[in-house]
Protein backbone atom coordinates (compact mmCIF):
# COMPACT_ATOMS: atom_id res chain seq x y z
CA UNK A 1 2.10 -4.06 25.65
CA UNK A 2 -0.12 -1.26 27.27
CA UNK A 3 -3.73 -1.39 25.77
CA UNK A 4 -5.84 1.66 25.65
CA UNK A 5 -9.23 1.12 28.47
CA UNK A 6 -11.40 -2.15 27.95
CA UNK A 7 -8.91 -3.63 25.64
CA UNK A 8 -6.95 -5.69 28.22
CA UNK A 9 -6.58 -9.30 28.80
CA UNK A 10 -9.16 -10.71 30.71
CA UNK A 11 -7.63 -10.54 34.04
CA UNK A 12 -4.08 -11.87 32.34
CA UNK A 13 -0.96 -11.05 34.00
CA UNK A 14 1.51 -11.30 31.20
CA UNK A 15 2.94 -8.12 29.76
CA UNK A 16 2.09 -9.78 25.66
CA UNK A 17 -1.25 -9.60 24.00
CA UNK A 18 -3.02 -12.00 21.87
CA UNK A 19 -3.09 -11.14 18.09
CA UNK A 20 -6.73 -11.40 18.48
CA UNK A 21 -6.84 -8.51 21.03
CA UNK A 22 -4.09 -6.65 19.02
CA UNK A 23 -6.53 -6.92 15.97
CA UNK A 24 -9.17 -5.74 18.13
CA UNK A 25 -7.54 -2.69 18.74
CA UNK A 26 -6.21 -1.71 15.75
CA UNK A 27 -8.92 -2.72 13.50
CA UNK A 28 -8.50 -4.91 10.12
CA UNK A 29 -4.92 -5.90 9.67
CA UNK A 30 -2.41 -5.23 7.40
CA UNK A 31 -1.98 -8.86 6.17
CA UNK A 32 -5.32 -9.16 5.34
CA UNK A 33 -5.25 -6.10 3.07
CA UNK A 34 -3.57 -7.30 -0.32
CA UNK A 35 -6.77 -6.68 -2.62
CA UNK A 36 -6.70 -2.68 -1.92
CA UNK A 37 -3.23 -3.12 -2.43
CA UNK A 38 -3.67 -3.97 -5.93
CA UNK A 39 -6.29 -1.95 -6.40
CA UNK A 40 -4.74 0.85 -5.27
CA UNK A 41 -1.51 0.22 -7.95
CA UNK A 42 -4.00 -0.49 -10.79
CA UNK A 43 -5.34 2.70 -9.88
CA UNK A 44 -1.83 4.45 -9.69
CA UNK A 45 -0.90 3.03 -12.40
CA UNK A 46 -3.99 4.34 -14.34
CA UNK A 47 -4.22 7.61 -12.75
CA UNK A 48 0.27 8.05 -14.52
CA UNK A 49 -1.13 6.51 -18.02
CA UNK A 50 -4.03 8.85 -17.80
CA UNK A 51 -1.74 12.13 -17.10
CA UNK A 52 0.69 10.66 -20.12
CA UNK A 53 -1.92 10.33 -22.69
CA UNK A 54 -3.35 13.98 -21.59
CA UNK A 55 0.27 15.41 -21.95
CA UNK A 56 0.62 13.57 -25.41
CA UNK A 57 -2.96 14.45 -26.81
CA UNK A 58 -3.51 17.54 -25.56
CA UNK A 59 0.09 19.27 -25.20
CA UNK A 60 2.10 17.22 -27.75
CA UNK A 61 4.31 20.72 -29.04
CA UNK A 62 5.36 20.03 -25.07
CA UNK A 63 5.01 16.41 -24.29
CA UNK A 64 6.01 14.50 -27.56
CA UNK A 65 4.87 11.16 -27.82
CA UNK A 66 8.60 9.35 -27.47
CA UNK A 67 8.74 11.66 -24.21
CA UNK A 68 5.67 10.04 -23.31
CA UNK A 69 6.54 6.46 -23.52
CA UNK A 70 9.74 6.61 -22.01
CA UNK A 71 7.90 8.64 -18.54
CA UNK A 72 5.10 6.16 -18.79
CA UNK A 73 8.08 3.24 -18.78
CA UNK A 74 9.87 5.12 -16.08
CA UNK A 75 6.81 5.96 -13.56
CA UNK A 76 5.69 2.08 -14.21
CA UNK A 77 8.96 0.72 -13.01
CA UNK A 78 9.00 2.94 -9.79
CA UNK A 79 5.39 2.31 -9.22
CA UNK A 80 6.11 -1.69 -9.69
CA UNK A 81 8.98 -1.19 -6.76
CA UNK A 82 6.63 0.70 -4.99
CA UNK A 83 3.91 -1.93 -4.91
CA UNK A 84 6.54 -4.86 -4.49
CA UNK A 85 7.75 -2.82 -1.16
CA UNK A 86 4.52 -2.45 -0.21
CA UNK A 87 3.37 -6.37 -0.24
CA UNK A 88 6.98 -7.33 0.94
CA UNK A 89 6.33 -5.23 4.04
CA UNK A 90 2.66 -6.45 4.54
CA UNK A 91 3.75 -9.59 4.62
CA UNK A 92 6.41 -9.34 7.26
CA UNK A 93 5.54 -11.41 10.73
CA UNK A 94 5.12 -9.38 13.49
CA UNK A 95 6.94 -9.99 16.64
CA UNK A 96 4.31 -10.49 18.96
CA UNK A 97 1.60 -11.95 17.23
């Protein structure tokens, strides 16, 4: 692995870095980042019930409320596969580290 200047090995020959260097480099790692995961999904999720109860209340000749629950049920599923994705991935082992 080729490391940008002042992020090498310490006078190491082999071509692998440490996941201590690698974290160096690229900062917090994704592993470590489940809580603004599920923040960001509560917010997601939120930010959809928010729009539906604005297209119910406010627009409801347009947006009637069965219309509503059913996109609200819709968006949650997709959102729920989206987040499951999301922590499956982060959660993968890397194959250097």
């Amino acid at each position: 692995m080729t490391y940008p200047k002042g992020y090498s090995g310490g006078g190491r020959t082999s071509k692998g870095g440490s996941s201590d260097e690698v974290e160096h480099m690229i900062g917090r790692r994704v592993e470590k980042m489940t809580p603004v995961f599920i923040i960001g999904f509560i917010l997601c999720w939120a930010a959809t019930a928010g729009g539906v109860y604005v297209g119910v209340t406010v627009y409801p000749w347009a947006y009637p409320l069965p219309s509503g629950l059913y996109a609200l049920s819709v968006l949650t599923v997709i959102e729920a596969l989206g987040f499951f994705f999301i922590m499956k991935i982060s959660k993968e082992k890397l194959g250097y580290a």
